[in-house]
Protein backbone atom coordinates (compact mmCIF):
# COMPACT_ATOMS: atom_id res chain seq x y z
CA UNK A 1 0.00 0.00 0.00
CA UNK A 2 1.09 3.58 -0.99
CA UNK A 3 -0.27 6.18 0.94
CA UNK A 4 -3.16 5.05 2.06
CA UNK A 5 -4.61 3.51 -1.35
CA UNK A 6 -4.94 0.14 -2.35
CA UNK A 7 -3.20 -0.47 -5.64
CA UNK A 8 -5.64 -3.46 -7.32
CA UNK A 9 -7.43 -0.95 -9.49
CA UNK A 10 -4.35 -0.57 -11.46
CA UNK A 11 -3.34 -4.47 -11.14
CA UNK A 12 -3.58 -6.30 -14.72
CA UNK A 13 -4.99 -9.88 -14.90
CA UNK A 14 -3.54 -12.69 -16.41
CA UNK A 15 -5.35 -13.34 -19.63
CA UNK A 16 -4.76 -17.32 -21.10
CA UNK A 17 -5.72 -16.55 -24.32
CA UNK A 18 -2.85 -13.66 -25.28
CA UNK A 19 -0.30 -14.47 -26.96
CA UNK A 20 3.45 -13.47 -26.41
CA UNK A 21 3.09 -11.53 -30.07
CA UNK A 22 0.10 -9.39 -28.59
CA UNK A 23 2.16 -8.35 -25.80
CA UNK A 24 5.28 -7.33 -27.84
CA UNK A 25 5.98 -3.66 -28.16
CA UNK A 26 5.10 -2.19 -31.42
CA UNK A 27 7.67 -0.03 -32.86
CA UNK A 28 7.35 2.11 -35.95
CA UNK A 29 10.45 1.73 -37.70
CA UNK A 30 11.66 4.22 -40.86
CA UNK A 31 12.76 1.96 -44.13
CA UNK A 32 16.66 1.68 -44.42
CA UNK A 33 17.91 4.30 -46.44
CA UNK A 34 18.96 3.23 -50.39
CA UNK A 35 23.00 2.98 -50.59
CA UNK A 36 23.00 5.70 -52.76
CA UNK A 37 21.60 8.19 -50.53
CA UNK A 38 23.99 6.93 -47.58
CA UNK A 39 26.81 7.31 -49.70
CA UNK A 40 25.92 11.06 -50.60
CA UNK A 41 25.76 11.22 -46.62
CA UNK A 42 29.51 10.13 -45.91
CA UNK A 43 27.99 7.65 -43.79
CA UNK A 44 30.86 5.23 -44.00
CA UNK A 45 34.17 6.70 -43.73
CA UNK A 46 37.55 5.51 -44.82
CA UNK A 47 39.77 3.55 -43.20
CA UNK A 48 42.45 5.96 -43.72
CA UNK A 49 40.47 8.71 -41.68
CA UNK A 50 39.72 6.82 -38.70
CA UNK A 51 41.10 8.79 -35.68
CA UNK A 52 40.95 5.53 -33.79
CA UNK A 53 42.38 3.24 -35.99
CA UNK A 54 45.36 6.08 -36.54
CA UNK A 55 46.34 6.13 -32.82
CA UNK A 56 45.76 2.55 -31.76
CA UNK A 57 48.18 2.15 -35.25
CA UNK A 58 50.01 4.80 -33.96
CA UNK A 59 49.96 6.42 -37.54
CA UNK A 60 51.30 10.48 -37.86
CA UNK A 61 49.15 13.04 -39.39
């Protein structure tokens, strides 16, 4: 009990006949973008401008 009030109005029953796929979350997803349209986005960089890559190689600028 929370302050005083009972909580079982807000307590959900167990219903037999719903499936695991009813209870799922729907999520609206956006289409993945063509390949052309991520390329004109620079999306993927190069190898050879990876700041990470350049110091765990311990490349020079």
């Amino acid at each position: 009990m929370r302050h005083g009030r009972r909580e079982e109005k807000s307590m959900i029953t167990h219903d037999p006949l719903i499936t695991p796929s009813e209870l799922a979350a729907r999520v609206k997803s956006q289409p993945m973008p063509s390949r052309e349209e991520l390329m004109k986005r620079n999306s993927f960089g190069s190898v050879n401008n990876n700041k990470y890559l350049n110091r765990w190689l311990g490349a020079k600028k």
